[in-house]
C-alpha atoms as a PDB file:
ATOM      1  CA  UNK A   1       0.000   0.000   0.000  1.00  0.00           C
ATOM      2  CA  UNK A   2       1.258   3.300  -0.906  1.00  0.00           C
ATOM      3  CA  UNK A   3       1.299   6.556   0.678  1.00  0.00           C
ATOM      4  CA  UNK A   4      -1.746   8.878   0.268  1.00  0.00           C
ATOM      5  CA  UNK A   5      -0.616  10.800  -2.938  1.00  0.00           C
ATOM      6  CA  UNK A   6      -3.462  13.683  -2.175  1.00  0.00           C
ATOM      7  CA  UNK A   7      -5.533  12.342  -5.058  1.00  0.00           C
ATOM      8  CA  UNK A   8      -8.604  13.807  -3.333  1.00  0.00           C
ATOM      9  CA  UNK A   9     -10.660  11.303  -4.362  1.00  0.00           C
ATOM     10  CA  UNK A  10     -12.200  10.794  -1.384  1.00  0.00           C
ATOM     11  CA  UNK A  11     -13.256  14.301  -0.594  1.00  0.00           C
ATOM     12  CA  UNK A  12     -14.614  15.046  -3.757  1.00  0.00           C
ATOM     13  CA  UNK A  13     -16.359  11.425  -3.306  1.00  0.00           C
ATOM     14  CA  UNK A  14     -17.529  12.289   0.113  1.00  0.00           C
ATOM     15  CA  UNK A  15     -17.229  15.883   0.866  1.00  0.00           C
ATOM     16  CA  UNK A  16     -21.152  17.308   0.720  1.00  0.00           C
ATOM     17  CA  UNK A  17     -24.300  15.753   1.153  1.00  0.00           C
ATOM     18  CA  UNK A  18     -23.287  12.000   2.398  1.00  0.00           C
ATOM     19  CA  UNK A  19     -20.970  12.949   4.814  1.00  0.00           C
ATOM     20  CA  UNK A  20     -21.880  12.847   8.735  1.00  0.00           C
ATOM     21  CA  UNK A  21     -20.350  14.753  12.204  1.00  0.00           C
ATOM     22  CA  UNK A  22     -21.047  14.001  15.600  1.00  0.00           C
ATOM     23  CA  UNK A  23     -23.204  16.397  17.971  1.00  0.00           C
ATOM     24  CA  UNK A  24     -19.841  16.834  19.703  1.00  0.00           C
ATOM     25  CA  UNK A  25     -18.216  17.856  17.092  1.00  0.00           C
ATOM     26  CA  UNK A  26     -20.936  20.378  16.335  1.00  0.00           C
ATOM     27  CA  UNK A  27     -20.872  22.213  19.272  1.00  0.00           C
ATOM     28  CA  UNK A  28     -16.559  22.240  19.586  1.00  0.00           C
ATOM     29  CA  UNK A  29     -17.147  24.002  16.042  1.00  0.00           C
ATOM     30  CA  UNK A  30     -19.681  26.534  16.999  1.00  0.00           C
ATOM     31  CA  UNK A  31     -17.641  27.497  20.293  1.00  0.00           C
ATOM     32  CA  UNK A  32     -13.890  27.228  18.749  1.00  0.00           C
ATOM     33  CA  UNK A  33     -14.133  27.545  14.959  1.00  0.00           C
ATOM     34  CA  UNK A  34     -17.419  29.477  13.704  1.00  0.00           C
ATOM     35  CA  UNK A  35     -15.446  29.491  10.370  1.00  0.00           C
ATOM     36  CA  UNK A  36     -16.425  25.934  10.406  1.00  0.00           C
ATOM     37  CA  UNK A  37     -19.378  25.993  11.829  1.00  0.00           C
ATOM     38  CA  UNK A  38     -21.074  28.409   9.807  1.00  0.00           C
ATOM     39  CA  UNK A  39     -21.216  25.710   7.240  1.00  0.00           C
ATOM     40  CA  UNK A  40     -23.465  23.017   9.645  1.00  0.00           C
ATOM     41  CA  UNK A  41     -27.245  24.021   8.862  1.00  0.00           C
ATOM     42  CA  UNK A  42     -29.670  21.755  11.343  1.00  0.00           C
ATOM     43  CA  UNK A  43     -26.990  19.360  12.225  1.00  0.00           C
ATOM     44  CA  UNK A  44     -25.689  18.501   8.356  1.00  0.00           C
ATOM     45  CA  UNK A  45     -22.743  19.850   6.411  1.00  0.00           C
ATOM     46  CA  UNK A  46     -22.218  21.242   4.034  1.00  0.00           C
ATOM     47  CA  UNK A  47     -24.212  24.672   3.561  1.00  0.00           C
ATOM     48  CA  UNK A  48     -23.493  28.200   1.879  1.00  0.00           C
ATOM     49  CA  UNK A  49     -23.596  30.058   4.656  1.00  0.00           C
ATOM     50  CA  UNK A  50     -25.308  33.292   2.408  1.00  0.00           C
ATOM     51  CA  UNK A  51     -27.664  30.944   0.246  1.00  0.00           C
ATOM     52  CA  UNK A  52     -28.466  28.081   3.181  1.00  0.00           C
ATOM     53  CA  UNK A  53     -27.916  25.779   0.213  1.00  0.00           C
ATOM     54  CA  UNK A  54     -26.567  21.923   0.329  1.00  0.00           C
ATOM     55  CA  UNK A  55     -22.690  22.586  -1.427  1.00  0.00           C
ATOM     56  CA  UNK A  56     -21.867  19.620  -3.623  1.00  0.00           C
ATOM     57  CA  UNK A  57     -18.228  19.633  -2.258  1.00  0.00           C
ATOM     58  CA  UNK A  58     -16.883  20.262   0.975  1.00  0.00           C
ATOM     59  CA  UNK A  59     -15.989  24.346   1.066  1.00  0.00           C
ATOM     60  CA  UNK A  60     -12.396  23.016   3.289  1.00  0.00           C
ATOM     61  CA  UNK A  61     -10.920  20.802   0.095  1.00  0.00           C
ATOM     62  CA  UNK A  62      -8.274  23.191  -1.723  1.00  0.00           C
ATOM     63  CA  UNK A  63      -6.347  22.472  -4.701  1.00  0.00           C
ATOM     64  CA  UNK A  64      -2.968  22.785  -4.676  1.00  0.00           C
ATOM     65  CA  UNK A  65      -0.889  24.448  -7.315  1.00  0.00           C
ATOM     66  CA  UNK A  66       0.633  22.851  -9.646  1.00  0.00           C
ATOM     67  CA  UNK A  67       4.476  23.939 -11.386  1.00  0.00           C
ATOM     68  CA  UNK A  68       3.483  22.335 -14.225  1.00  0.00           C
ATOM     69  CA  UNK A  69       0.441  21.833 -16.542  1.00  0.00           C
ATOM     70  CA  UNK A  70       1.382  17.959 -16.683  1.00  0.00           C
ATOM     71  CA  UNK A  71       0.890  17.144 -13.144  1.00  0.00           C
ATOM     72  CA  UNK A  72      -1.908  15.643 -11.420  1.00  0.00           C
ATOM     73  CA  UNK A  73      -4.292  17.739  -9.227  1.00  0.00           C
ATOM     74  CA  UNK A  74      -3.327  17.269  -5.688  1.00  0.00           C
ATOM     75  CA  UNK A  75      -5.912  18.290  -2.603  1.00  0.00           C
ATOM     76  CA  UNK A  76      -5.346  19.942   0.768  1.00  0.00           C
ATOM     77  CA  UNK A  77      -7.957  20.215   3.406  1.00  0.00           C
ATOM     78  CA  UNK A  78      -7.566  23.456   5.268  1.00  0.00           C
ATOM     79  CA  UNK A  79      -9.141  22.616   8.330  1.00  0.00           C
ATOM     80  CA  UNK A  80      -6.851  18.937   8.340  1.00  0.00           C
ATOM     81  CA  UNK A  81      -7.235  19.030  12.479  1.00  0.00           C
ATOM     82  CA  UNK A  82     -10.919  19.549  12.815  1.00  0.00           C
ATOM     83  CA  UNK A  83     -12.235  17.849  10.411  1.00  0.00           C
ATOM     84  CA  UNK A  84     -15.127  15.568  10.717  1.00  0.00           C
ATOM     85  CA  UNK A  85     -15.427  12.369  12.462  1.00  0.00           C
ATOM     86  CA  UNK A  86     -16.251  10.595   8.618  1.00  0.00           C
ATOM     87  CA  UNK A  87     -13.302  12.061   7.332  1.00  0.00           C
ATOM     88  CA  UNK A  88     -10.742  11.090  10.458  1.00  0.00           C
ATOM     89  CA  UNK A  89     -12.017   7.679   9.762  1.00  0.00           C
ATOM     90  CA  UNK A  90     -11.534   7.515   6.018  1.00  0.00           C
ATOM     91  CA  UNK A  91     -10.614   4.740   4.842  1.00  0.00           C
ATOM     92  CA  UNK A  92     -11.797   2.104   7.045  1.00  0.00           C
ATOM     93  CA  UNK A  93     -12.205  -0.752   4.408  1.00  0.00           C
ATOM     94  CA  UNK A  94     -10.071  -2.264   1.377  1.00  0.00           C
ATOM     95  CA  UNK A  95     -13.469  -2.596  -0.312  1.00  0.00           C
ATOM     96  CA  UNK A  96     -13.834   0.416   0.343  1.00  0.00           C
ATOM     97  CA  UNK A  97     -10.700   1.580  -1.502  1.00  0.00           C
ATOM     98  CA  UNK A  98     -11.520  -0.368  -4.100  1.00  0.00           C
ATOM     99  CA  UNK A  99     -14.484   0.938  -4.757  1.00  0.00           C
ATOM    100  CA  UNK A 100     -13.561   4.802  -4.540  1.00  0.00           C
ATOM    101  CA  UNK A 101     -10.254   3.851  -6.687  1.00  0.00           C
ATOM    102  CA  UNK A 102      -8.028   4.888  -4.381  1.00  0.00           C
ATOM    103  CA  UNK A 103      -5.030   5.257  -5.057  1.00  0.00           C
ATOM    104  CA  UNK A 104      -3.369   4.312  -2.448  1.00  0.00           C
ATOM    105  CA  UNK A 105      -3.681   0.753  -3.583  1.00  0.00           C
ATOM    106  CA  UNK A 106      -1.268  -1.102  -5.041  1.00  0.00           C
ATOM    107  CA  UNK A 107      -2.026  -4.231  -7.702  1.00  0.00           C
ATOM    108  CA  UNK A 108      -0.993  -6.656  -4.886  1.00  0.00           C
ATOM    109  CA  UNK A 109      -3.461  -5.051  -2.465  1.00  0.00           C
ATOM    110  CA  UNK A 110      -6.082  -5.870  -4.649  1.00  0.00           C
ATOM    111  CA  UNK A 111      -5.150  -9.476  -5.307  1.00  0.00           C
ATOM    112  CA  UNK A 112      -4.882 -10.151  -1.356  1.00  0.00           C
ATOM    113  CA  UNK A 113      -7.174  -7.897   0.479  1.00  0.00           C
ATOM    114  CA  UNK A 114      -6.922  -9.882   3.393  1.00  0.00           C
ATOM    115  CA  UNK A 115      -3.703  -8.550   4.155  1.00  0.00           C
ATOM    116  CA  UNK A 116      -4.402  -5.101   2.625  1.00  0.00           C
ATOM    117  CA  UNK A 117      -6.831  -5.045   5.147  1.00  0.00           C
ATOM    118  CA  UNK A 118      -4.739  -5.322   8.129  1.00  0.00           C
ATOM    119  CA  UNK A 119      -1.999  -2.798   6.804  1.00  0.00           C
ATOM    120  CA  UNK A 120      -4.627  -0.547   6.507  1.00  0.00           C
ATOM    121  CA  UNK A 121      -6.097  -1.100  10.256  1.00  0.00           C
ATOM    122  CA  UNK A 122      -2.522  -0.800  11.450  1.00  0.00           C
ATOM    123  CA  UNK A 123      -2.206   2.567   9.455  1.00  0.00           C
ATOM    124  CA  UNK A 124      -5.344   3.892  10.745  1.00  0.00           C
ATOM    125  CA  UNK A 125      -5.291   2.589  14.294  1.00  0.00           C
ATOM    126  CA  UNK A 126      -4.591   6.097  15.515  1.00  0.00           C
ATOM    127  CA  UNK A 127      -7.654   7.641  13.318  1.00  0.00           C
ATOM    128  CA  UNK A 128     -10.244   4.637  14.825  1.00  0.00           C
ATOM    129  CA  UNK A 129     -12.265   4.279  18.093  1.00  0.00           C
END
């Protein structure tokens, strides 16, 4: 399994309508970061805070510059530390992966998930409850 290569896959995947918080998580946001929070409309992200309308990708996912035209697009998330619960805990599964082409996978991960699967639960042990 290879490093995460920013592909931002995942975010753009995930990053509006189908991704959760915690009520926790809510309320750090509203007392410590209203720059955050001003996005969370009746417990859901993600939300133009002027409009009140659902944003079809997270408003936190930046793309980086590139120093040439030939490179790929790689993704930042500015607010890395406090972001959401769903996004801490991304990935959880090889099928997972898989699924969202991720690029993180190697050939050989995909032939033997089984061990895929606990290289990834070792790599994420630190991001799980």
């Amino acid at each position: 399994m290879q490093n995460c290569n920013q592909c931002g896959k995942c975010c753009t995947k995930y990053g509006a309508a189908d991704l959760a918080t915690n009520q926790q998580e809510i309320e750090l946001w509203a007392l410590f970061n209203p720059d955050i929070f001003q996005y969370v409309k009746n417990d859901a992200l993600w939300f133009d805070p002027k409009t009140g309308e659902q944003l079809t990708q997270c408003p936190f996912l930046v793309l980086s510059s590139k120093k040439n035209s030939q490179e790929k697009n790689k993704y930042t998330c500015s607010i890395y530390h406090d972001r959401p619960q769903d996004c801490r805990h991304y990935p959880s599964l090889i099928s997972e992966m898989i699924n969202d082409d991720c690029e993180m996978l190697e050939p050989i991960d995909v032939q033997n998930t089984f061990k895929a699967q606990q290289t990834l639960n070792i790599l994420m042990i630190d991001s799980r409850t």
